[in-house]
C-alpha atoms as a PDB file:
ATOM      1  CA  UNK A   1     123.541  66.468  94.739  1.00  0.00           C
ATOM      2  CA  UNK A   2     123.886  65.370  91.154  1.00  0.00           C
ATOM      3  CA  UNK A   3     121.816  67.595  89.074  1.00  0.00           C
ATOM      4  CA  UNK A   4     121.232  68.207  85.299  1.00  0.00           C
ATOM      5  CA  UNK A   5     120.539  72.001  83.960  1.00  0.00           C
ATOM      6  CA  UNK A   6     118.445  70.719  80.680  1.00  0.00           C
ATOM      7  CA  UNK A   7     118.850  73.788  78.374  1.00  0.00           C
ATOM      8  CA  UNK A   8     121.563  76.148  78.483  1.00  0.00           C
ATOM      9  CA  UNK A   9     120.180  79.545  77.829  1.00  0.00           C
ATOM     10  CA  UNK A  10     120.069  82.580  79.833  1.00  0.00           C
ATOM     11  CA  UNK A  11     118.190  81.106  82.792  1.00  0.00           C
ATOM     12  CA  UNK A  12     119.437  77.829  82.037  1.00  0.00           C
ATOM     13  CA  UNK A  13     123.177  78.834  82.291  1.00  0.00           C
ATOM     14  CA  UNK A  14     122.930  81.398  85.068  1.00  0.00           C
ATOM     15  CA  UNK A  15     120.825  78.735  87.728  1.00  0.00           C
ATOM     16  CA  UNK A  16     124.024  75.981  86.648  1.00  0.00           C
ATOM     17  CA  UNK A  17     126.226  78.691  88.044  1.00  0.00           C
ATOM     18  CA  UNK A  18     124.138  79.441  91.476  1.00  0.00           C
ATOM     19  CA  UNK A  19     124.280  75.302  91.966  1.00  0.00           C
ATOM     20  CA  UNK A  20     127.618  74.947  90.891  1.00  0.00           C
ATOM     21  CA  UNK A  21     129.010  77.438  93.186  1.00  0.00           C
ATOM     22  CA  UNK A  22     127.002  76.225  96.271  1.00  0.00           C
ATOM     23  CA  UNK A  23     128.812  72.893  95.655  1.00  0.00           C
ATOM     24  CA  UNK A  24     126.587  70.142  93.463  1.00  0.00           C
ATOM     25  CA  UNK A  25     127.502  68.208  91.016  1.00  0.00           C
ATOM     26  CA  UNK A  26     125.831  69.665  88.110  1.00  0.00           C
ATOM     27  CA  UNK A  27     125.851  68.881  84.272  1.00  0.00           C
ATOM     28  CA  UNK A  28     124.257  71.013  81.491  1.00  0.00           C
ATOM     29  CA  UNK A  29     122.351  69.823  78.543  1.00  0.00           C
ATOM     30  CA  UNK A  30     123.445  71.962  75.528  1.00  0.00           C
ATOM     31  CA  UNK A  31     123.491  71.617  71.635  1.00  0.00           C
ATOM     32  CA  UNK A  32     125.696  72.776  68.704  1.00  0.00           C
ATOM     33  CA  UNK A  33     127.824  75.970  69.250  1.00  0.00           C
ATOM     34  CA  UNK A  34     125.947  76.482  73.168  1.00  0.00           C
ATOM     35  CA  UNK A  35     127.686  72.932  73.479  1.00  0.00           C
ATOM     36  CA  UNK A  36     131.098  73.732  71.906  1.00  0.00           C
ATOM     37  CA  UNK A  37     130.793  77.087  73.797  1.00  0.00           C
ATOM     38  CA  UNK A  38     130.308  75.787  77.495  1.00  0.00           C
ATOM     39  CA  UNK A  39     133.099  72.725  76.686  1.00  0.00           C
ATOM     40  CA  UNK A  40     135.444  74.816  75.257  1.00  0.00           C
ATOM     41  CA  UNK A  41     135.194  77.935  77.795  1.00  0.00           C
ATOM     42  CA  UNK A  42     133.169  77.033  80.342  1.00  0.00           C
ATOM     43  CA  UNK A  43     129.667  78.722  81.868  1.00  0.00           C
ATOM     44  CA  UNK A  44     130.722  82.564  81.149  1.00  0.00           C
ATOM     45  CA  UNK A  45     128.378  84.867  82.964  1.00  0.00           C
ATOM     46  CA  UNK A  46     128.578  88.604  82.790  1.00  0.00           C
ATOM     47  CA  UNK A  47     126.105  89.813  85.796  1.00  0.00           C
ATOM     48  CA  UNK A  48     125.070  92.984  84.362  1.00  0.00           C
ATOM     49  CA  UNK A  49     124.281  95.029  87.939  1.00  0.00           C
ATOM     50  CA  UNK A  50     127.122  93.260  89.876  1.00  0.00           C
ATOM     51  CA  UNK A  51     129.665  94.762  87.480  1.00  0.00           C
ATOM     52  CA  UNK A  52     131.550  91.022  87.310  1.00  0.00           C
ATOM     53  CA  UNK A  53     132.328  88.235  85.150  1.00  0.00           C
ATOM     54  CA  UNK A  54     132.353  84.550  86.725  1.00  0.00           C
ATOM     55  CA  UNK A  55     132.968  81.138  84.873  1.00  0.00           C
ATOM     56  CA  UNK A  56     132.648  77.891  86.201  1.00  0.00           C
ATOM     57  CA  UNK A  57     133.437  74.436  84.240  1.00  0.00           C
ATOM     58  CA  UNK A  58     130.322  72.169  83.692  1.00  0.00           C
ATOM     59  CA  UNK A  59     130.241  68.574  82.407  1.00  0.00           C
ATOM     60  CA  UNK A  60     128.187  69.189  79.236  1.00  0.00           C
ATOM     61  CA  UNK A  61     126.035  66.657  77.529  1.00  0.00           C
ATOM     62  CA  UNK A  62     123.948  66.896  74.326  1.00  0.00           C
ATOM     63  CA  UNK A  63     122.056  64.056  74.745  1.00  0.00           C
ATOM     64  CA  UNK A  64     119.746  62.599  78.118  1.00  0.00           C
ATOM     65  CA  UNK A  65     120.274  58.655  78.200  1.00  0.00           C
ATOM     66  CA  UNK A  66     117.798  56.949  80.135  1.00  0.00           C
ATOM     67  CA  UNK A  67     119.793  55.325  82.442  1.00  0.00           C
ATOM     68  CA  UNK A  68     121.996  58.538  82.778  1.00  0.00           C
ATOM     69  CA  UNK A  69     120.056  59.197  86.659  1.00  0.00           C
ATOM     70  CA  UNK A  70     119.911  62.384  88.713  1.00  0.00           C
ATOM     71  CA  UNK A  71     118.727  63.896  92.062  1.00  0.00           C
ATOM     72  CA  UNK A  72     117.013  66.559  90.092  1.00  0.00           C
ATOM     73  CA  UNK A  73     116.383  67.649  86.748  1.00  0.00           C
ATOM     74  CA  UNK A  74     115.665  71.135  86.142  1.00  0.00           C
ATOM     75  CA  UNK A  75     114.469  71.832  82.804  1.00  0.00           C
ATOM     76  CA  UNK A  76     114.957  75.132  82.016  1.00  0.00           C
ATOM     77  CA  UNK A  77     113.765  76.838  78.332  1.00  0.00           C
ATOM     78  CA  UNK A  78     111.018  78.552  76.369  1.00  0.00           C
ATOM     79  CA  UNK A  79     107.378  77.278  76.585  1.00  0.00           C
ATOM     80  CA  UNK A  80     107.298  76.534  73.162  1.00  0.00           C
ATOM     81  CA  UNK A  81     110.527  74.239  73.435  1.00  0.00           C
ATOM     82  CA  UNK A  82     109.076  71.939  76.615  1.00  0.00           C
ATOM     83  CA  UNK A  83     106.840  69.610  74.336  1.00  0.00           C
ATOM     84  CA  UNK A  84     109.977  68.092  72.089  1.00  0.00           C
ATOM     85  CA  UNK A  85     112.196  67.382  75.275  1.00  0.00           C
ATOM     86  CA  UNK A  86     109.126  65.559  77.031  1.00  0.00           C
ATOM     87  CA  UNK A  87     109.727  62.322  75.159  1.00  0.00           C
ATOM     88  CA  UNK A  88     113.488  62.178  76.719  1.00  0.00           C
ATOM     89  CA  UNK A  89     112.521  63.237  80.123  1.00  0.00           C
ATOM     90  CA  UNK A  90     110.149  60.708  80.059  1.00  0.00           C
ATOM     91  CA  UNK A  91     112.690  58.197  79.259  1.00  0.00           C
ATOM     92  CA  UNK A  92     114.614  58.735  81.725  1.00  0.00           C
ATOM     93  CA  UNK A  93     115.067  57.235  85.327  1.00  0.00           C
ATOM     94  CA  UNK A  94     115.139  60.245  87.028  1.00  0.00           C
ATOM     95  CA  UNK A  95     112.467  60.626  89.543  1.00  0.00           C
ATOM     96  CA  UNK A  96     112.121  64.409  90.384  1.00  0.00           C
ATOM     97  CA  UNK A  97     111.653  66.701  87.779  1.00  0.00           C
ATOM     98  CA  UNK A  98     111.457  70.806  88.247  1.00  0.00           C
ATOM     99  CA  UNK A  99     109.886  72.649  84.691  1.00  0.00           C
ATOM    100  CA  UNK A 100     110.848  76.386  84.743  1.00  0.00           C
ATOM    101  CA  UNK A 101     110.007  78.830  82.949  1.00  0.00           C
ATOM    102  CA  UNK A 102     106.758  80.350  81.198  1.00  0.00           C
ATOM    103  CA  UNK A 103     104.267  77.734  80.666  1.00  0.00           C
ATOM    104  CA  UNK A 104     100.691  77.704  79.496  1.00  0.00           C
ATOM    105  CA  UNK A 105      99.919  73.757  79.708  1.00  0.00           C
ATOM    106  CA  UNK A 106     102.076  72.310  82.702  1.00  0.00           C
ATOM    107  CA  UNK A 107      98.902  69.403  83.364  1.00  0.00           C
ATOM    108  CA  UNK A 108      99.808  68.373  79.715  1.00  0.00           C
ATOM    109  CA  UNK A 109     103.082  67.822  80.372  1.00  0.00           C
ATOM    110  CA  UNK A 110     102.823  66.659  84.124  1.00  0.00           C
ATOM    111  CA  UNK A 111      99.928  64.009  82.554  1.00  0.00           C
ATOM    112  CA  UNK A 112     102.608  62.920  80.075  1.00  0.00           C
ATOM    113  CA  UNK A 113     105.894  62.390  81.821  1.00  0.00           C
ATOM    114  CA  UNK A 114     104.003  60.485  84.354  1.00  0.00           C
ATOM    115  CA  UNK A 115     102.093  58.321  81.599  1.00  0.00           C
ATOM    116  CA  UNK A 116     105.266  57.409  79.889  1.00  0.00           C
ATOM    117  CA  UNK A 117     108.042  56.823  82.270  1.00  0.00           C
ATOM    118  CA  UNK A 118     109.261  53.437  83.077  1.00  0.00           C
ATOM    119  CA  UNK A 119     109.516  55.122  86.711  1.00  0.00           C
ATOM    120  CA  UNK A 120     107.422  57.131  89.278  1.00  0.00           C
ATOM    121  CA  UNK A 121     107.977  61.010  87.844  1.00  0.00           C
ATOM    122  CA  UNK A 122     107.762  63.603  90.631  1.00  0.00           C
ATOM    123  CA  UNK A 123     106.830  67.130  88.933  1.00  0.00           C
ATOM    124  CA  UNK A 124     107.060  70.764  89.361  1.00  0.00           C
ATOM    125  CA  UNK A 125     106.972  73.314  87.714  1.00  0.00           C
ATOM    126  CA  UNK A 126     109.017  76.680  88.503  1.00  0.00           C
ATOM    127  CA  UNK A 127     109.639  80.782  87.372  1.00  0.00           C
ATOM    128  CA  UNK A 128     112.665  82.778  88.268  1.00  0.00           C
ATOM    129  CA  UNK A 129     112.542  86.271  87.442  1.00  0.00           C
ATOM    130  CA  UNK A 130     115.688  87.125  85.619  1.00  0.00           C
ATOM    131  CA  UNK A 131     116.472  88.424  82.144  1.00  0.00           C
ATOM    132  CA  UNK A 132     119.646  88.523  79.927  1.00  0.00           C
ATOM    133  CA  UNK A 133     121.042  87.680  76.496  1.00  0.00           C
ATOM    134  CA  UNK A 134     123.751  85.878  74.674  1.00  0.00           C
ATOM    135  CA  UNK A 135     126.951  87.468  72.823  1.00  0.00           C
ATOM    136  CA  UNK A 136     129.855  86.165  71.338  1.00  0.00           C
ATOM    137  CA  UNK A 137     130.104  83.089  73.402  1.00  0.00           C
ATOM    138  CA  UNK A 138     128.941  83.976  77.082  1.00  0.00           C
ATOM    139  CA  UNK A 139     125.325  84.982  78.631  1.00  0.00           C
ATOM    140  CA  UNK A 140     124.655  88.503  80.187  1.00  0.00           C
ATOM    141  CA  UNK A 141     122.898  88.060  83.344  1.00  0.00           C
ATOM    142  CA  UNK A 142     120.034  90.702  84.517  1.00  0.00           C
ATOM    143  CA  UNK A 143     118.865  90.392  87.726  1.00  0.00           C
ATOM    144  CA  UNK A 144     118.321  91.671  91.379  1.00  0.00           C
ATOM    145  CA  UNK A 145     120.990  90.817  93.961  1.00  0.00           C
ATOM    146  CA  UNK A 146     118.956  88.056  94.579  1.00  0.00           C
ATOM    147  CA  UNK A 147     116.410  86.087  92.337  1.00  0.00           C
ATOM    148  CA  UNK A 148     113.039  84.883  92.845  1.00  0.00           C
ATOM    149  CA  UNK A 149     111.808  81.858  91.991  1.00  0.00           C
ATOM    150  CA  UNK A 150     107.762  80.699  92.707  1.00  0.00           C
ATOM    151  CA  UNK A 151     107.309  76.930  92.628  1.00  0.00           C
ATOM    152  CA  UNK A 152     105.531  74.129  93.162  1.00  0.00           C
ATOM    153  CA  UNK A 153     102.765  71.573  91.813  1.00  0.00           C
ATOM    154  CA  UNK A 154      99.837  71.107  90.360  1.00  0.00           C
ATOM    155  CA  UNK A 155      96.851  72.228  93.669  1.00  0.00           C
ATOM    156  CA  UNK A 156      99.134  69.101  95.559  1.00  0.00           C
ATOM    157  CA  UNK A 157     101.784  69.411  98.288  1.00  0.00           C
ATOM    158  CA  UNK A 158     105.196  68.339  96.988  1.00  0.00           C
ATOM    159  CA  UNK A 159     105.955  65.362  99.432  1.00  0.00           C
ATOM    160  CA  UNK A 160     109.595  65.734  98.083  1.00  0.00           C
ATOM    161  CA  UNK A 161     110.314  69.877  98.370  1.00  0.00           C
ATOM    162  CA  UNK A 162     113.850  68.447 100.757  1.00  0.00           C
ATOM    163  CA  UNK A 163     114.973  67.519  97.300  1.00  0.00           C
ATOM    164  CA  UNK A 164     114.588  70.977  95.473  1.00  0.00           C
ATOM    165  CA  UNK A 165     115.372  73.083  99.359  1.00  0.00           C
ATOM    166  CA  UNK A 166     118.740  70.905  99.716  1.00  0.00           C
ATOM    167  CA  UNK A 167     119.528  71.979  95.634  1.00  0.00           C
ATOM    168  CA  UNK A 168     118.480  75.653  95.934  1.00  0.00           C
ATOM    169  CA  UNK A 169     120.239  76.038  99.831  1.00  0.00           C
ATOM    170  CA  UNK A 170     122.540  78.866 100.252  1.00  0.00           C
ATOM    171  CA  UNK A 171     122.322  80.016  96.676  1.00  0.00           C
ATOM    172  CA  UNK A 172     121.245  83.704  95.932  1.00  0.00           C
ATOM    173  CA  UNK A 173     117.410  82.479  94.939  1.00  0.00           C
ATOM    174  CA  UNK A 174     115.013  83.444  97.274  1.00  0.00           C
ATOM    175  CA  UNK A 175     112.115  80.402  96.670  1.00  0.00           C
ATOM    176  CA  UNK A 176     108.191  80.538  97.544  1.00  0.00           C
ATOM    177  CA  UNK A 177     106.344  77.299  97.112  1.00  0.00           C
ATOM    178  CA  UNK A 178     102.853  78.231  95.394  1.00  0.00           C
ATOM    179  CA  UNK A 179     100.033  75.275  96.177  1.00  0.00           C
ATOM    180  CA  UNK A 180      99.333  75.661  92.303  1.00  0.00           C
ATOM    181  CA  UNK A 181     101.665  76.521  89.737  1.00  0.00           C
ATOM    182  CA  UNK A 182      98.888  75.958  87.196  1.00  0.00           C
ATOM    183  CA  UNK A 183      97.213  78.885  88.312  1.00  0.00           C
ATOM    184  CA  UNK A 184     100.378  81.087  89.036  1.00  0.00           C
ATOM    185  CA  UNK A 185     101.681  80.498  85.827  1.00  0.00           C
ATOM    186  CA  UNK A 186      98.553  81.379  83.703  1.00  0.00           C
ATOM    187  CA  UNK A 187      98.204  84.418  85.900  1.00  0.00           C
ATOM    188  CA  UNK A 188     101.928  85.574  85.080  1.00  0.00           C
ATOM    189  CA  UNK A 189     101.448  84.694  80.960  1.00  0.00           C
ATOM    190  CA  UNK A 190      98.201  86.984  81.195  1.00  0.00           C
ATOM    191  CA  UNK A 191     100.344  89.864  83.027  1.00  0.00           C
ATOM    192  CA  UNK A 192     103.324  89.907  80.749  1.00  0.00           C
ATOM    193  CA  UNK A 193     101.404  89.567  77.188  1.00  0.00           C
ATOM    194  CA  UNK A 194      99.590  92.793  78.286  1.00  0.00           C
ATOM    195  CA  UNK A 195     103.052  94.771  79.455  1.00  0.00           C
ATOM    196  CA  UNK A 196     104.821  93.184  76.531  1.00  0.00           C
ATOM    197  CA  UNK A 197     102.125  95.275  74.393  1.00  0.00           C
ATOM    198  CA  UNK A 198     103.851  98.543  75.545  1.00  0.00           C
ATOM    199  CA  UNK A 199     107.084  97.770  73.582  1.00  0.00           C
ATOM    200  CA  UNK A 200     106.173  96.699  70.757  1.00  0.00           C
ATOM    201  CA  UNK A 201     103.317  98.922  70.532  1.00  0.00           C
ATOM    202  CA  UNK A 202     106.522 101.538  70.287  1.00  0.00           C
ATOM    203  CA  UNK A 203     109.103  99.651  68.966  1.00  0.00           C
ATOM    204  CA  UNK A 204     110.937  99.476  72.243  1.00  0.00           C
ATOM    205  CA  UNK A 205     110.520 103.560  72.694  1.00  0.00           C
ATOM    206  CA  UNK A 206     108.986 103.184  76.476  1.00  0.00           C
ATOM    207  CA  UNK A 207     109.634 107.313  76.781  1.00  0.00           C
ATOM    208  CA  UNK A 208     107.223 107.798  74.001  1.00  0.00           C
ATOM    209  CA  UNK A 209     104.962 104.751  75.476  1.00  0.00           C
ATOM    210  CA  UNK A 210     104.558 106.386  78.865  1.00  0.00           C
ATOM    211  CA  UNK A 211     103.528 109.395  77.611  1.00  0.00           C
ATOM    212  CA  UNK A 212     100.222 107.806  75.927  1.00  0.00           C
ATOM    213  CA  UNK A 213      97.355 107.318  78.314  1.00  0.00           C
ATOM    214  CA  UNK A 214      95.110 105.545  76.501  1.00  0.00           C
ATOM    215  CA  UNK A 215      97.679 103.191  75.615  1.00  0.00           C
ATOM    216  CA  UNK A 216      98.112 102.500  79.355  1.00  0.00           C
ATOM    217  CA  UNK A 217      94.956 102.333  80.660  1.00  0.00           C
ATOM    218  CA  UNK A 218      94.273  99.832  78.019  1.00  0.00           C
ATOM    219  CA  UNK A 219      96.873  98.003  79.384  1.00  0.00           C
ATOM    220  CA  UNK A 220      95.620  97.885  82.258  1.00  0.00           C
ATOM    221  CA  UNK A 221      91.830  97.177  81.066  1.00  0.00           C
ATOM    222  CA  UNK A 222      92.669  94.700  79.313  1.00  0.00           C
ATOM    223  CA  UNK A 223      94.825  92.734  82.370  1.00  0.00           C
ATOM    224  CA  UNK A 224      91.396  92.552  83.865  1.00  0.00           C
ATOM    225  CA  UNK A 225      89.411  91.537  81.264  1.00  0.00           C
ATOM    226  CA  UNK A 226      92.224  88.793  81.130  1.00  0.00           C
ATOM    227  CA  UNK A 227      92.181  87.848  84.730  1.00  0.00           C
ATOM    228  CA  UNK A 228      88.203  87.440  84.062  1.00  0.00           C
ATOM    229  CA  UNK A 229      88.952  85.292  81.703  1.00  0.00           C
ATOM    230  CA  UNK A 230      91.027  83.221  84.238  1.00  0.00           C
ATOM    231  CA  UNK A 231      88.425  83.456  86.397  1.00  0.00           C
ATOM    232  CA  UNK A 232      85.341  82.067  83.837  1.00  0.00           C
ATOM    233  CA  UNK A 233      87.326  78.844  83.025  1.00  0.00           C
ATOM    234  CA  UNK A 234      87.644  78.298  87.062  1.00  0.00           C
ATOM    235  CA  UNK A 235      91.251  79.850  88.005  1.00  0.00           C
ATOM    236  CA  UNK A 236      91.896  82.116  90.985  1.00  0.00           C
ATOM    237  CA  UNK A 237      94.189  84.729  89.709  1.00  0.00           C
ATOM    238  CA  UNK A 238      97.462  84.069  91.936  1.00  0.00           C
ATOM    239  CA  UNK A 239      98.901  86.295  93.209  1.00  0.00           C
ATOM    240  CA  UNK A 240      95.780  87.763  94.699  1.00  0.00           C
ATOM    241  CA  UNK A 241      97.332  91.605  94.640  1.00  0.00           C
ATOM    242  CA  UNK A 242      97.922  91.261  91.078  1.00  0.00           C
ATOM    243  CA  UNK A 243      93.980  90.949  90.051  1.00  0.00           C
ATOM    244  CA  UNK A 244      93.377  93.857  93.006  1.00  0.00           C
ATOM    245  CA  UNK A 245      95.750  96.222  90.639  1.00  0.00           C
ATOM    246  CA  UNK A 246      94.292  95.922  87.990  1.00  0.00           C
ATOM    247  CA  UNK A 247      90.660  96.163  88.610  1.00  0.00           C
ATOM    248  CA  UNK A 248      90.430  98.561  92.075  1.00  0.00           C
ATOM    249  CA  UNK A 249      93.972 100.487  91.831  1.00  0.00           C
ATOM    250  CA  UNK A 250      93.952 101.199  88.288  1.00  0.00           C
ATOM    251  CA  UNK A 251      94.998 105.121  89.511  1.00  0.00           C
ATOM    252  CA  UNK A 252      97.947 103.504  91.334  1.00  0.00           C
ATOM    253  CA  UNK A 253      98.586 100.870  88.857  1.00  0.00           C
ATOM    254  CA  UNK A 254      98.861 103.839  86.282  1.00  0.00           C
ATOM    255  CA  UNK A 255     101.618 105.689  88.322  1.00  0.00           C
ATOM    256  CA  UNK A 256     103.572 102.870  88.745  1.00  0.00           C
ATOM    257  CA  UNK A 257     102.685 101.846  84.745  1.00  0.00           C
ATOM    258  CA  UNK A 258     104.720 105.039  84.398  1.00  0.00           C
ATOM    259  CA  UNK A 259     107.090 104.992  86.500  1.00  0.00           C
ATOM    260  CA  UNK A 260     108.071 101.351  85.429  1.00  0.00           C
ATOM    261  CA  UNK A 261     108.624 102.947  81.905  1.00  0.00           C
ATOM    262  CA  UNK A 262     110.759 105.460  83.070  1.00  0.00           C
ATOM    263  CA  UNK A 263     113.414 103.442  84.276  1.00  0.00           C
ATOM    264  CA  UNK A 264     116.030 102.169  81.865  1.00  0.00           C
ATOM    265  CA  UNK A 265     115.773  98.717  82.498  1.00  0.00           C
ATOM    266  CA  UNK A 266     112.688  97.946  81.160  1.00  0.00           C
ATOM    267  CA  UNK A 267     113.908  98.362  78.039  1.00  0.00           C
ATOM    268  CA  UNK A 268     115.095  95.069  78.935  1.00  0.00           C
ATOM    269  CA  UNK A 269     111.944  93.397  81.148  1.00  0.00           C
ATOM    270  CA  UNK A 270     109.946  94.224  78.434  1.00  0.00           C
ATOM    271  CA  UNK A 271     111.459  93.571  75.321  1.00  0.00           C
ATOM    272  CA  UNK A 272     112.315  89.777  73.976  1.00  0.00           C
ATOM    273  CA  UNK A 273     115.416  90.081  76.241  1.00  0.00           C
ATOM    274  CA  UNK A 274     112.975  88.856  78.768  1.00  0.00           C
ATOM    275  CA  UNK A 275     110.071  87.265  76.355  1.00  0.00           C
ATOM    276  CA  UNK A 276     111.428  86.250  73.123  1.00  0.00           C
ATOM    277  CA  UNK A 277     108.779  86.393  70.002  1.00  0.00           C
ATOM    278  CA  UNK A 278     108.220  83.206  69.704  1.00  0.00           C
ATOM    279  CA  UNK A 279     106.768  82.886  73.028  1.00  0.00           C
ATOM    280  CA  UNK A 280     104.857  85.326  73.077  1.00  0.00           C
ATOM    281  CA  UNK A 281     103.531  84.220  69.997  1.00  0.00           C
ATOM    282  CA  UNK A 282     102.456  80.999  72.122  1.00  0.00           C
ATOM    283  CA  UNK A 283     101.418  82.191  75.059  1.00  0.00           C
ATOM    284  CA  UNK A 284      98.900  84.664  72.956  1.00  0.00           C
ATOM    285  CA  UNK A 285      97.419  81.648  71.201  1.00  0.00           C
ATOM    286  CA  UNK A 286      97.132  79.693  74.594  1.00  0.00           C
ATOM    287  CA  UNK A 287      94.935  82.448  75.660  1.00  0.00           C
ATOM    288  CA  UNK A 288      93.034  82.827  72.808  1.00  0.00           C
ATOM    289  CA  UNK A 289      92.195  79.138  73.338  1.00  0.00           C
ATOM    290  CA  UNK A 290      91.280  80.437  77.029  1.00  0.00           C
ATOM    291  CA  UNK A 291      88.915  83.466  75.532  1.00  0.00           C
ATOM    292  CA  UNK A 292      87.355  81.013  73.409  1.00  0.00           C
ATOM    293  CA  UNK A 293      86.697  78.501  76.360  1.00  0.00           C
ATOM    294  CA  UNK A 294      85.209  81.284  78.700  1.00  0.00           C
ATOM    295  CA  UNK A 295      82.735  82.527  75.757  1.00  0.00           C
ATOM    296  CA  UNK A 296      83.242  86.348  76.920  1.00  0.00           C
ATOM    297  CA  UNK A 297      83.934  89.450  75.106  1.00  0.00           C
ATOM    298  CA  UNK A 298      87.203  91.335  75.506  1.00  0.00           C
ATOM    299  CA  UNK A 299      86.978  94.694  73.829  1.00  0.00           C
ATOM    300  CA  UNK A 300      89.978  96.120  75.771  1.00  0.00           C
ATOM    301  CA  UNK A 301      92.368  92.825  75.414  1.00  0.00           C
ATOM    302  CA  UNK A 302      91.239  93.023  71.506  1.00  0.00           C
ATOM    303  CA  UNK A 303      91.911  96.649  70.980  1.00  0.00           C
ATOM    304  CA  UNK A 304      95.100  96.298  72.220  1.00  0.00           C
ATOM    305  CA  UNK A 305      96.539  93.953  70.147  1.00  0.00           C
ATOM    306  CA  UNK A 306      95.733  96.387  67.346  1.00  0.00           C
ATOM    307  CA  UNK A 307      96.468  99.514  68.452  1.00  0.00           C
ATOM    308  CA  UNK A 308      98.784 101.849  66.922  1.00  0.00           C
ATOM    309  CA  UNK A 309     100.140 105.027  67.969  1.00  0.00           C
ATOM    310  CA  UNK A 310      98.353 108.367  67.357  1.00  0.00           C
ATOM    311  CA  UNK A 311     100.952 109.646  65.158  1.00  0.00           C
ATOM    312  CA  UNK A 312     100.672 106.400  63.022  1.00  0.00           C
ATOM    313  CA  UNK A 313      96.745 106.935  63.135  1.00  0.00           C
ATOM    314  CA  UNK A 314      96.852 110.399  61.611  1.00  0.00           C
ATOM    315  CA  UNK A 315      99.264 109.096  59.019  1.00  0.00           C
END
């Protein structure tokens, strides 16, 4: 298949190199020094638990033409990058798009791209579950031996899921088709602003995090109070099980809470290796837009986005 990788960041860069070596023709869409770096030396991956290095050459572009066609487009960046690329996608002659990563307004952009393009634009949007960072000229790769990804459309079956099965077959990405993204994706943005609050309630010190209760069970109070939220403006929090930990296994949801903060990498899931600021930044006024739309109080989800340590308190 010929496929474009639009964006060339961490997940960008690391799903070129599961397509490229399963065999497809694939082409990244990079700017400035990411561009120089990827022509120059190629898609350098360090894959932090597998203890190797891989690099694979990749036509490079900086620019999408609309008559420059492929099978598939995956566009792969931060949620607050999507809406300046739409105009170009929509350009295009490519027919099947796949938008992946954390999203707060995929109708928006699904509305658009099929409202502006001189073709029929098939959608979906997508979330693999892998962090990582850039240095000096090559991304570092964090992620299980193999990587989920949840996909699919808007509450419609994808008529054309051979197109992203033939692209994603025999790669290590293990895929789940979700009826609606929509939902999925809100669901995930409400999950991760509340963990998020953990580090940077600490300043990335998750040993000293764990060991403040109220901390987490605010954390955890406030996940509900999100998922109701969800639920007042008409979404079913998806998955199901993540709504059932927070609001009748909060005991459970606190061991784990704690155990999760014990382990070294979270220092990475839950710091802007995995989030960067900027989205979160995003994502928190997308659900303040939410809160305001459901007309319900949140005392937990507010108090946590001021609280401060104890020993700051005292001070």
């Amino acid at each position: 298949m010929r496929i474009l990788v639009y964006g060339a960041g961490v997940l960008g860069s690391y799903l070129a190199h599961e397509l490229v070596r399963v065999g497809h023709n694939v082409t990244m869409l990079a700017r400035g020094r990411r561009a120089d770096e990827l022509e120059k030396n190629g898609n350098v991956i360090r894959h932090y638990f597998q203890f190797k290095t891989t690099v694979h050459n990749v036509r490079v572009i900086r620019v999408l033409e609309p008559n420059d066609v492929y099978d598939l487009i995956f566009v792969v960046m931060k949620y607050p990058d999507f809406e300046a690329v739409l105009p170009a996608l929509a350009a295009n002659h490519s027919r099947h798009v796949v938008i992946m990563g954390n999203n707060a307004s995929p109708q928006d952009m699904q509305t658009y791209l099929q409202a502006h393009s001189p073709v029929t634009k098939h959608v979906a949007f997508a979330f693999q579950s892998i962090a990582g960072w850039r240095e000096n000229g090559l991304v570092i790769s964090v992620r299980g031996p193999r990587t989920k990804i949840n996909i699919g459309g808007l509450g419609e079956d994808l008529s054309w899921r051979p197109f992203i099965d033939q692209a994603l077959a025999n790669t290590k990405y293990a895929w789940t088709y979700q009826n609606n993204m929509n939902e999925w994706l809100k669901s995930h943005y409400v999950m991760i602003l509340a963990l998020n609050s953990i580090a940077s309630t600490y300043n990335g010190n998750l040993r000293r995090a764990a060991k403040d209760r109220k901390l987490l069970h605010l954390v955890i109070h406030a996940m509900d109070e999100g998922h109701q939220v969800l639920e007042k403006n008409g979404f079913t929090v998806t998955p199901a099980a993540q709504k059932q930990f927070a609001r009748k296994n909060r005991k459970l949801f606190y061991i784990l809470l704690k155990m999760m903060l014990s382990i070294p990498i979270s220092r990475i899931l839950l710091s802007d290796k995995a989030v960067s600021a900027n989205e979160v930044t995003a994502l928190q006024q997308a659900f303040a837009d939410l809160k305001k739309s459901a007309n319900m109080a949140t005392p937990h989800w507010d108090e946590l986005q001021q609280y401060s340590p104890p020993d700051r308190q005292r001070s």
